[in-house]
C-alpha atoms as a PDB file:
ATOM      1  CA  UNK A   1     134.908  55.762 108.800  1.00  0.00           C
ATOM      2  CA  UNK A   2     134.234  52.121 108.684  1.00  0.00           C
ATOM      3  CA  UNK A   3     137.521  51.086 107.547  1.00  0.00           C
ATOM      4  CA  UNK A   4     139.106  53.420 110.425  1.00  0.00           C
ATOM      5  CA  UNK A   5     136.731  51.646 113.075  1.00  0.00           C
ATOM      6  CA  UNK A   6     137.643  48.160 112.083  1.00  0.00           C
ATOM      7  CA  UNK A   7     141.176  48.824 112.203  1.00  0.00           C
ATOM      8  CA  UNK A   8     140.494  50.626 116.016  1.00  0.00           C
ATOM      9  CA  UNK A   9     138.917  47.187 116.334  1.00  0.00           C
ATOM     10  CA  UNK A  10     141.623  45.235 115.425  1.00  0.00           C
ATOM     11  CA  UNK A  11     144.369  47.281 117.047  1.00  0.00           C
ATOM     12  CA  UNK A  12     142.164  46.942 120.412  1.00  0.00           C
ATOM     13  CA  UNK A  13     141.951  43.389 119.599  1.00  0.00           C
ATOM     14  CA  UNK A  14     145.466  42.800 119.718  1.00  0.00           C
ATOM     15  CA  UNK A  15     146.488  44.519 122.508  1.00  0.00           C
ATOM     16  CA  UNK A  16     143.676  42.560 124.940  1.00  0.00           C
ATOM     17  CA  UNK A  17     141.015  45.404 124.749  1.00  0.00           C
ATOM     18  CA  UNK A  18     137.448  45.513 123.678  1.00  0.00           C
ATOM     19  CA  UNK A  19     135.381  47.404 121.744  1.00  0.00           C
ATOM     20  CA  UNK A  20     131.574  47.949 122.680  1.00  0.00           C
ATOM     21  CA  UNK A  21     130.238  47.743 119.779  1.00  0.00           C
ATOM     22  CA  UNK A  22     126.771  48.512 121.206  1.00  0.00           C
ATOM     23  CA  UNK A  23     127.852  51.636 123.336  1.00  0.00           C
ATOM     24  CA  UNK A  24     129.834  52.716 120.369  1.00  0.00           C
ATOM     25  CA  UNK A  25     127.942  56.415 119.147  1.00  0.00           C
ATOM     26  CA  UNK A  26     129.314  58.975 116.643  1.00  0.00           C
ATOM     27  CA  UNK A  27     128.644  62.611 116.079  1.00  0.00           C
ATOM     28  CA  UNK A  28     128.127  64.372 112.735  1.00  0.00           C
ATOM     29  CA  UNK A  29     129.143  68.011 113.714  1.00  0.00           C
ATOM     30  CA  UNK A  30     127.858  70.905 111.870  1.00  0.00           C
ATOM     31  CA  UNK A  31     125.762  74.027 111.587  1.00  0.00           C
ATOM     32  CA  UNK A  32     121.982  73.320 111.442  1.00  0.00           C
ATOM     33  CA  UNK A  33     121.540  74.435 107.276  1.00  0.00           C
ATOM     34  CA  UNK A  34     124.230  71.493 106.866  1.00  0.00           C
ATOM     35  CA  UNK A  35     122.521  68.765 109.045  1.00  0.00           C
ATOM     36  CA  UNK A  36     119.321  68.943 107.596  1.00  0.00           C
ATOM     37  CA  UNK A  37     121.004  68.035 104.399  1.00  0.00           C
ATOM     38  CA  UNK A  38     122.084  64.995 105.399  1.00  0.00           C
ATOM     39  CA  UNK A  39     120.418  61.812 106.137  1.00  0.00           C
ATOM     40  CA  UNK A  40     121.236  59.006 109.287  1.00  0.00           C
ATOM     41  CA  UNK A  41     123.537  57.175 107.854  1.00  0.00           C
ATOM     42  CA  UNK A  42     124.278  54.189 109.501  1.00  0.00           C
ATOM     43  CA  UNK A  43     127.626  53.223 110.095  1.00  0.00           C
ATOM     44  CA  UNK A  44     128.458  49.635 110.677  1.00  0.00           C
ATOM     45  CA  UNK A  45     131.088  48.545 113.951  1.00  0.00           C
ATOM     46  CA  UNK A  46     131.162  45.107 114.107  1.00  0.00           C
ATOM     47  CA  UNK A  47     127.783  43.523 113.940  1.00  0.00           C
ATOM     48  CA  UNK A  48     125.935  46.749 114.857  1.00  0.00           C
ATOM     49  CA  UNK A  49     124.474  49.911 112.801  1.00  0.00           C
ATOM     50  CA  UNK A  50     124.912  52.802 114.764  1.00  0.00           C
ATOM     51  CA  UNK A  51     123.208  56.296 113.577  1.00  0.00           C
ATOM     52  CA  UNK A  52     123.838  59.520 114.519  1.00  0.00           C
ATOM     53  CA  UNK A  53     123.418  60.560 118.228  1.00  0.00           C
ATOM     54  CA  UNK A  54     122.300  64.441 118.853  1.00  0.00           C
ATOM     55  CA  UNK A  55     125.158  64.318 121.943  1.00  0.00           C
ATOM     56  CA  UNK A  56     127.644  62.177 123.238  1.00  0.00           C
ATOM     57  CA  UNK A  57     129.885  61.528 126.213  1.00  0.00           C
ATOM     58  CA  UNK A  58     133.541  61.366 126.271  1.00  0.00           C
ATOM     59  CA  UNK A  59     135.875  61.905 129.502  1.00  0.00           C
ATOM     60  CA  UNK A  60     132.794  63.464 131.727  1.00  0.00           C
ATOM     61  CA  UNK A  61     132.103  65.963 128.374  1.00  0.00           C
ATOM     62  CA  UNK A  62     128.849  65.631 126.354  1.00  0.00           C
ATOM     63  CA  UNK A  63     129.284  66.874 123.062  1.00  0.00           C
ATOM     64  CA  UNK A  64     126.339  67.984 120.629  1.00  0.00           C
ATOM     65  CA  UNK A  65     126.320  68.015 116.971  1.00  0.00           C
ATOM     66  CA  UNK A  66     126.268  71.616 116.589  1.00  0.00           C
ATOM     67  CA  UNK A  67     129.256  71.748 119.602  1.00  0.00           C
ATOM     68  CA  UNK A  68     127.108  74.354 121.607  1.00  0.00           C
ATOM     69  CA  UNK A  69     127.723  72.424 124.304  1.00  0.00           C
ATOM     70  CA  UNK A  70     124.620  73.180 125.741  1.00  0.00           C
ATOM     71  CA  UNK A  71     123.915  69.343 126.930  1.00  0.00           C
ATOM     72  CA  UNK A  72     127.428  69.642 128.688  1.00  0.00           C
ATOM     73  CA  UNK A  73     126.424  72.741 130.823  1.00  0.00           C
ATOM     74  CA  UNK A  74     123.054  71.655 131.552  1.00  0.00           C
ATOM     75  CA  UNK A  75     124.054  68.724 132.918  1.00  0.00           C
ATOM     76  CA  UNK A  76     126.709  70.416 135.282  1.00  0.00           C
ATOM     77  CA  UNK A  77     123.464  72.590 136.346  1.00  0.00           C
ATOM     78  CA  UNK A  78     121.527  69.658 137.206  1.00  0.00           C
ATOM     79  CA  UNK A  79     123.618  67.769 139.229  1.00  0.00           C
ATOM     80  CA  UNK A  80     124.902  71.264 140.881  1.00  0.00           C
ATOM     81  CA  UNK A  81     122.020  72.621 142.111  1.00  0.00           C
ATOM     82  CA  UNK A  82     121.464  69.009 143.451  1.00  0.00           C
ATOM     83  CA  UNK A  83     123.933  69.194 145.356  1.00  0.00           C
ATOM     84  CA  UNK A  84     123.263  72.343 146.612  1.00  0.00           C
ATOM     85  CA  UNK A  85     119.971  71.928 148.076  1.00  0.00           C
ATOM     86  CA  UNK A  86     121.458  68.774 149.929  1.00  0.00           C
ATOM     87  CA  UNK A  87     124.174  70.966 151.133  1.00  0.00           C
ATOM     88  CA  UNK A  88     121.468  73.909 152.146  1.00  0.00           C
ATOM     89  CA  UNK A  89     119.389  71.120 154.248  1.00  0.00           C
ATOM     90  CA  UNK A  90     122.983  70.576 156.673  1.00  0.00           C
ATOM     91  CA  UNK A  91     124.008  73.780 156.471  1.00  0.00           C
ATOM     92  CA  UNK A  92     123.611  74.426 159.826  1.00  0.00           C
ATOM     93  CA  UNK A  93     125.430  71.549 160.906  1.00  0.00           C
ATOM     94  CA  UNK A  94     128.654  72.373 159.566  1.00  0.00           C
ATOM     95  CA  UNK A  95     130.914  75.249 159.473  1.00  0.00           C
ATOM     96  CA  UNK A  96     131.749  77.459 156.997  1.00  0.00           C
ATOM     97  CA  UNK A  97     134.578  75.800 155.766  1.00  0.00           C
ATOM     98  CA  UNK A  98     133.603  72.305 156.116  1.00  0.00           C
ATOM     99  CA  UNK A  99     130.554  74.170 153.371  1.00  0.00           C
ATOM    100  CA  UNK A 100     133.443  75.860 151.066  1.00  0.00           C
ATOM    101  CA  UNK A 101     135.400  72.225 151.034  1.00  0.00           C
ATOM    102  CA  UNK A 102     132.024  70.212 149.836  1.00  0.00           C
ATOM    103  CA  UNK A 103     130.842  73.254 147.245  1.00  0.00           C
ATOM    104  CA  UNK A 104     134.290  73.213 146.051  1.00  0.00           C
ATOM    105  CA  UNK A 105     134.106  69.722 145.631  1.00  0.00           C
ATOM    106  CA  UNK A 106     130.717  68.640 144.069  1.00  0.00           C
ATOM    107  CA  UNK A 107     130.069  72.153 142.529  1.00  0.00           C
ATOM    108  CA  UNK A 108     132.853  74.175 141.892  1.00  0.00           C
ATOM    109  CA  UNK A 109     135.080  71.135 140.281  1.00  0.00           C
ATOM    110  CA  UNK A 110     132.354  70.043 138.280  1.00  0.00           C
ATOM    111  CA  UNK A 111     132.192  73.651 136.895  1.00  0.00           C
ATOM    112  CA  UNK A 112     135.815  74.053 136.013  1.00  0.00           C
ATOM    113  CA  UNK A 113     136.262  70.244 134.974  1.00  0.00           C
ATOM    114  CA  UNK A 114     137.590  70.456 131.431  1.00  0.00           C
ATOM    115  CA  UNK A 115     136.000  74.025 131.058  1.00  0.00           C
ATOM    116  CA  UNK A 116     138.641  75.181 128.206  1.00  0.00           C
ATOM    117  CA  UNK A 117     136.237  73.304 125.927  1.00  0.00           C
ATOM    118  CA  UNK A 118     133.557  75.915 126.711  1.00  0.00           C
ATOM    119  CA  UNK A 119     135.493  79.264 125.351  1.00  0.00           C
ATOM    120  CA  UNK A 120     133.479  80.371 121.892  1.00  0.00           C
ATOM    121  CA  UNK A 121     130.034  79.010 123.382  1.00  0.00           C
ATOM    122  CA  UNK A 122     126.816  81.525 123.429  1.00  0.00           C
ATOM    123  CA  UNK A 123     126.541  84.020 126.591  1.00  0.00           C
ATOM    124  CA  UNK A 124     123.392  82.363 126.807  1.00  0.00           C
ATOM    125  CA  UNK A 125     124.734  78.906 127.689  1.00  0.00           C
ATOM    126  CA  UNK A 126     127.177  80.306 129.709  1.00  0.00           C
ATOM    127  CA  UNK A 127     124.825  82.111 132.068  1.00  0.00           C
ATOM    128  CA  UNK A 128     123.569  79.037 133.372  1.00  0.00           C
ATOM    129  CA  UNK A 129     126.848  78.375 134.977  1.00  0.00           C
ATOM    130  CA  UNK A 130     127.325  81.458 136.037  1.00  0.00           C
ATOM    131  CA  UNK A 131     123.585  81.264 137.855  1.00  0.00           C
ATOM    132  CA  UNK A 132     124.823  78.303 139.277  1.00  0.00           C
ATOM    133  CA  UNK A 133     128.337  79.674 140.845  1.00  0.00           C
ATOM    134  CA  UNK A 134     126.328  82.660 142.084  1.00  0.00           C
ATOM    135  CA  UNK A 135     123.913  80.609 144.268  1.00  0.00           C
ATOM    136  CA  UNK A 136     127.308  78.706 145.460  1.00  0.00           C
ATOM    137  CA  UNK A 137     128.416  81.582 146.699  1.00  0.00           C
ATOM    138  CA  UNK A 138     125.017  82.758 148.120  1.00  0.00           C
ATOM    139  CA  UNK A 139     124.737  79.629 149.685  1.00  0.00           C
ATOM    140  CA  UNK A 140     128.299  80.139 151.412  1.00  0.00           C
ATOM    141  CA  UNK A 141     127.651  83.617 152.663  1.00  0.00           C
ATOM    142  CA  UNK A 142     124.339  83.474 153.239  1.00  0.00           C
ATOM    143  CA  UNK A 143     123.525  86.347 151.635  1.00  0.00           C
ATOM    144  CA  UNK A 144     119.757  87.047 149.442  1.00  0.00           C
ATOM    145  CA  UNK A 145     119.207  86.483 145.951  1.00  0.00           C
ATOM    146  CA  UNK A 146     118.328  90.114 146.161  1.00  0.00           C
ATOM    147  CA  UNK A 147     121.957  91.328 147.060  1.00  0.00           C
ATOM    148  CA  UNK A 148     124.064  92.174 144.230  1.00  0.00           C
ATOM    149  CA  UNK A 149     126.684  89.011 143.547  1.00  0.00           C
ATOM    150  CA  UNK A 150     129.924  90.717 142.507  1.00  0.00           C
ATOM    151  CA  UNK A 151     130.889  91.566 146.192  1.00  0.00           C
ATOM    152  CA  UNK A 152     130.130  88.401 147.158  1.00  0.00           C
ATOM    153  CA  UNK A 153     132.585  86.824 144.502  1.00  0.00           C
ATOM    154  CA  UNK A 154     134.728  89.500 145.153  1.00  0.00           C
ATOM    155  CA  UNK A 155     134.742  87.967 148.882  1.00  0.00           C
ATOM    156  CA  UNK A 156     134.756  84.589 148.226  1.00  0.00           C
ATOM    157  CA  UNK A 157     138.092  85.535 145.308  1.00  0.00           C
ATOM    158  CA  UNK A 158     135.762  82.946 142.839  1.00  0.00           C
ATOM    159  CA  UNK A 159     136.497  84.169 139.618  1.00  0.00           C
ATOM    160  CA  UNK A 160     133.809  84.347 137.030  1.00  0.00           C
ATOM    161  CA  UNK A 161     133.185  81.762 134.746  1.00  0.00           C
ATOM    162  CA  UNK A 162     134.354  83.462 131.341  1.00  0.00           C
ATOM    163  CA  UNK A 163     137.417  84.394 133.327  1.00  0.00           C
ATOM    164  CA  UNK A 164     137.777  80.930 135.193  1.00  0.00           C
ATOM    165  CA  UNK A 165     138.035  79.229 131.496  1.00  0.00           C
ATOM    166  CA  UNK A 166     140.171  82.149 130.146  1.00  0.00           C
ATOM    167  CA  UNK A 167     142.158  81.069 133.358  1.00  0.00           C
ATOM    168  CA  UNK A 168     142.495  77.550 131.920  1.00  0.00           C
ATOM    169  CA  UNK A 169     143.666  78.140 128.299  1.00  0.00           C
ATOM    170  CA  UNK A 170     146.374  80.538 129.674  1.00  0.00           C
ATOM    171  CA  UNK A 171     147.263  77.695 132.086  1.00  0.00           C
ATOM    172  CA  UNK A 172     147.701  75.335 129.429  1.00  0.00           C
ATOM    173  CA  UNK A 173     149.240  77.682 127.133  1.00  0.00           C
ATOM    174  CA  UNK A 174     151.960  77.970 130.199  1.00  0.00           C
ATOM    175  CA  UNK A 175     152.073  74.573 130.038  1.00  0.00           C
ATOM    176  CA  UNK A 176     152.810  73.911 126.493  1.00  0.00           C
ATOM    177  CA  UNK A 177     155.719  76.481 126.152  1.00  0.00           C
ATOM    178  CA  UNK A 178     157.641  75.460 128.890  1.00  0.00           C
ATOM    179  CA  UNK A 179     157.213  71.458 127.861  1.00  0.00           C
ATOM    180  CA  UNK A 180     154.956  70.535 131.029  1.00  0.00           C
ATOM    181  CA  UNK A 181     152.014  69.234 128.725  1.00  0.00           C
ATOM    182  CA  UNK A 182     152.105  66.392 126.101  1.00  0.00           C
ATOM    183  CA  UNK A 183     153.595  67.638 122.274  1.00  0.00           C
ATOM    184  CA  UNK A 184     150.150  66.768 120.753  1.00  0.00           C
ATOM    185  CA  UNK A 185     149.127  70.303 122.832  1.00  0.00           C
ATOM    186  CA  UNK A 186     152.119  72.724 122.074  1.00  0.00           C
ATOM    187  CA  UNK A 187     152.833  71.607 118.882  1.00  0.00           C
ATOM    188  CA  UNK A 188     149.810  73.806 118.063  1.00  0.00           C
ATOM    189  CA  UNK A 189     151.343  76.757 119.235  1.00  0.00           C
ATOM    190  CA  UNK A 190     154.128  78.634 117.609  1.00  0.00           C
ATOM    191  CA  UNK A 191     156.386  81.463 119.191  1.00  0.00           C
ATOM    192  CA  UNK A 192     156.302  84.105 117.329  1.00  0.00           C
ATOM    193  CA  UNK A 193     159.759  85.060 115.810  1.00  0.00           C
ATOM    194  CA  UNK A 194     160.662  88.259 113.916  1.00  0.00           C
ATOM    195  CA  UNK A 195     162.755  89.003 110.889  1.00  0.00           C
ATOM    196  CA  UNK A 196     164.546  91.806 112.653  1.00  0.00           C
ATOM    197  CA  UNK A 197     165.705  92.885 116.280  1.00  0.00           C
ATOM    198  CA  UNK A 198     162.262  93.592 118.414  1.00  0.00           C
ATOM    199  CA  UNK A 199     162.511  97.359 119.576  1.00  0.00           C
ATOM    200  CA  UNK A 200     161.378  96.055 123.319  1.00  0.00           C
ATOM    201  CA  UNK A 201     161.895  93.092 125.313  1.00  0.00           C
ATOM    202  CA  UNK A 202     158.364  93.038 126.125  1.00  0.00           C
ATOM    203  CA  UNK A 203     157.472  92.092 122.442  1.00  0.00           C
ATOM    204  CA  UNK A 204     159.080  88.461 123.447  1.00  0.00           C
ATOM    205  CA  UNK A 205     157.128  85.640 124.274  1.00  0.00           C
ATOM    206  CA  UNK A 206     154.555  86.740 121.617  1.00  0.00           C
ATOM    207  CA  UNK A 207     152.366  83.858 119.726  1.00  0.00           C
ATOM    208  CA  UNK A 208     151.841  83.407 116.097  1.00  0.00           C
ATOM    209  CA  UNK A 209     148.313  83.927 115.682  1.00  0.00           C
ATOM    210  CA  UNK A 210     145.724  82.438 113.393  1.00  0.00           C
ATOM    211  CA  UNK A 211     142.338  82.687 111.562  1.00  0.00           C
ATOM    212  CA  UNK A 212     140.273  80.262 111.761  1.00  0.00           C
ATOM    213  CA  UNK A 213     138.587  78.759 108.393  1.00  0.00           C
ATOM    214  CA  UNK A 214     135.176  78.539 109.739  1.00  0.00           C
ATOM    215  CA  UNK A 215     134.041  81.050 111.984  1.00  0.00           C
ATOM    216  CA  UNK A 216     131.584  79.555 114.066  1.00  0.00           C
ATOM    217  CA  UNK A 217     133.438  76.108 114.853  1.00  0.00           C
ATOM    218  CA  UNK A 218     137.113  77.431 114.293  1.00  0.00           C
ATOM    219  CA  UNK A 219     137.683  80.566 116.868  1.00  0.00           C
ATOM    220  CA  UNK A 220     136.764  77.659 119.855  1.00  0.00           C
ATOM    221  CA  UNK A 221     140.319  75.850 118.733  1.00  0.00           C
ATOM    222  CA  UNK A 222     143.028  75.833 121.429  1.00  0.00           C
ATOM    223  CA  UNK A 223     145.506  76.723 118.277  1.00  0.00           C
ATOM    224  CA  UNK A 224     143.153  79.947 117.829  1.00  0.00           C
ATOM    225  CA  UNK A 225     142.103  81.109 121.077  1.00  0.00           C
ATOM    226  CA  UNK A 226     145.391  80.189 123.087  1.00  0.00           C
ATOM    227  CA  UNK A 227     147.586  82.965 121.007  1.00  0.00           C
ATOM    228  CA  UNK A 228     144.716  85.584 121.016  1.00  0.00           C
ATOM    229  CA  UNK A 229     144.277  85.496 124.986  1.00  0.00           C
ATOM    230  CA  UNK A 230     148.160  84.949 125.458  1.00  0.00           C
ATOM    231  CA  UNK A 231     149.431  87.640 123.578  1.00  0.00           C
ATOM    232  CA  UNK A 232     147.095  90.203 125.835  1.00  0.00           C
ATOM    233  CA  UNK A 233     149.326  89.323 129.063  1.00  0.00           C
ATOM    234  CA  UNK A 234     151.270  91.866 130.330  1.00  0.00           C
ATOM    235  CA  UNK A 235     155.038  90.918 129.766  1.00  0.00           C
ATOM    236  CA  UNK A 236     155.685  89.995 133.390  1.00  0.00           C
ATOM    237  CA  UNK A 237     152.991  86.947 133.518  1.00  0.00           C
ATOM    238  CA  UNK A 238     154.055  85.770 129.880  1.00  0.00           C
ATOM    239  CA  UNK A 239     157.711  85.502 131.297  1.00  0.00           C
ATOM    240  CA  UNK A 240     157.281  83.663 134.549  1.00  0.00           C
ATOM    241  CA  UNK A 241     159.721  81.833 135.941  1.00  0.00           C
ATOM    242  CA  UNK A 242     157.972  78.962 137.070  1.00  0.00           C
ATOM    243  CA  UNK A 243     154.513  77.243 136.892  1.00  0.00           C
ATOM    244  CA  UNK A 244     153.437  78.561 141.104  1.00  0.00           C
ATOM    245  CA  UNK A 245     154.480  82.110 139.844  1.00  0.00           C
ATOM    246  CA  UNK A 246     152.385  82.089 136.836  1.00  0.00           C
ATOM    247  CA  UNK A 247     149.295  80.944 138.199  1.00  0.00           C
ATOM    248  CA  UNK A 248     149.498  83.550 141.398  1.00  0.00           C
ATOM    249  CA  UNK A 249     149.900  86.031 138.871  1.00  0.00           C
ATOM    250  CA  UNK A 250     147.183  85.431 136.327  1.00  0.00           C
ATOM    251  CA  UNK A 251     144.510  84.931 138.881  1.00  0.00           C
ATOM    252  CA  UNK A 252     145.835  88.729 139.949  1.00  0.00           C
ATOM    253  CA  UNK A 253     145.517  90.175 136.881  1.00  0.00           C
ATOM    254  CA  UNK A 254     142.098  88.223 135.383  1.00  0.00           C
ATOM    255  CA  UNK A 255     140.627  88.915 138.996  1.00  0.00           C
ATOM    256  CA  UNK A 256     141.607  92.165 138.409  1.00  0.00           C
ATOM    257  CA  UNK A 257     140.111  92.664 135.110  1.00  0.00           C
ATOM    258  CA  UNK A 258     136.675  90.963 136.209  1.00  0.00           C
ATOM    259  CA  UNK A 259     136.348  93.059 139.637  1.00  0.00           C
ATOM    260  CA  UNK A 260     138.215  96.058 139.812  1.00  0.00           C
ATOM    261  CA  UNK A 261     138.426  97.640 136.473  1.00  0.00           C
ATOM    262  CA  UNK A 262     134.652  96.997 136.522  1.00  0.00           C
ATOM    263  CA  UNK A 263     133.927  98.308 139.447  1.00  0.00           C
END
């Protein structure tokens, strides 16, 4: 790791960049039987030793050892509800969609903001963000913590937030297999090709699925869970002839799944 830092270094070096060498942090990701078996081992970037950090930062994303990414969504929380209450105090100042423009701004963008990242992590973790959506949209239609939030989201057509990062993966997935996303994405993906004639054309489009070697860490990879959720479209959405078209007609069909067949 030391060897691959000072050659980041050098590269940087060369092409009139900079390395921090005291804001540089690393991660050593693992289950919690495995940590405890290892000790802080200090690595060495340029004159600094840098141990292990429990979390760290990267593109607006906190990370955590054990990639629970429960650091990540409580910070979202935090700074959310902030910016709720600040919205509640001029609430009745503004209209209502002068209010829907600054939620979906300094709540609702935080909340989706790489949120692909967050498919595999515990219900647990994820209720938080769902807490925080629902007092969005309490806070938008006024109604009481009492009132039950599905017709409200129903209302507001907010998908939930397992569905919003479903949403996201398919999106990229899109993406990848119609060359709108860079090859270090969709060279993870594979269309799936048979040895003989498919019975149906709505067998096409299919992904090559895959197991992932470790459980716990693996099923979160875009290369895993992109060919699971894709190959659950209905032929029609997996077949779209452009990018507008797709997107109109997977929010249909996940806001479908999370309201109606529910309901």
């Amino acid at each position: 790791m030391q060897n691959c830092i000072s050659d980041i270094k050098m590269w940087m070096s060369n092409n009139f960049l900079k390395l921090n060498d005291d804001k540089t942090e690393y991660l050593i990701i693992g289950s919690n039987t495995n940590l405890n078996k290892l000790s802080d081992t200090p690595v060495q970037v340029g004159q600094n030793y840098i141990t292990p950090s429990k979390s760290a930062r990267n593109i607006g994303v906190i990370f955590d050892c054990q990639m629970s990414m429960e650091s990540h969504i409580n910070s979202i929380c935090k700074t959310g509800y902030f910016n709720l209450r600040n919205i509640s105090k001029i609430k009745k100042y503004i209209s209502t969609d002068a209010m829907k423009t600054l939620i979906n701004s300094l709540v609702t963008s935080r909340i989706d903001h790489s949120n692909s990242l967050l498919y595999g992590t515990p219900a647990k973790h994820l209720d938080k963000l769902q807490k925080l959506q629902n007092s969005a949209a309490r806070l938008i239609s006024g109604s009481s913590y009492r009132d039950h939030i599905s017709p409200v989201l129903y209302e507001l057509h907010w998908l939930p937030i397992v569905f919003r990062i479903e949403y996201k993966i398919l999106l990229l997935t899109y993406k990848c297999l119609n060359n709108l996303i860079p090859s270090y994405l969709s060279d993870l993906i594979y269309l799936y090709k048979p040895s003989r004639q498919l019975r149906s054309s709505e067998d096409r489009y299919l992904l090559v699925e895959k197991k992932a070697n470790l459980v716990s860490f693996g099923d979160k990879a875009f290369s895993v869970a992109s060919p699971k959720l894709w190959n659950k479209l209905p032929y029609i959405i997996r077949s779209s002839e452009s990018l507008p078209v797709f997107k109109s007609q997977l929010k249909t069909f996940l806001f479908k799944k999370a309201f109606l067949t529910s309901s």
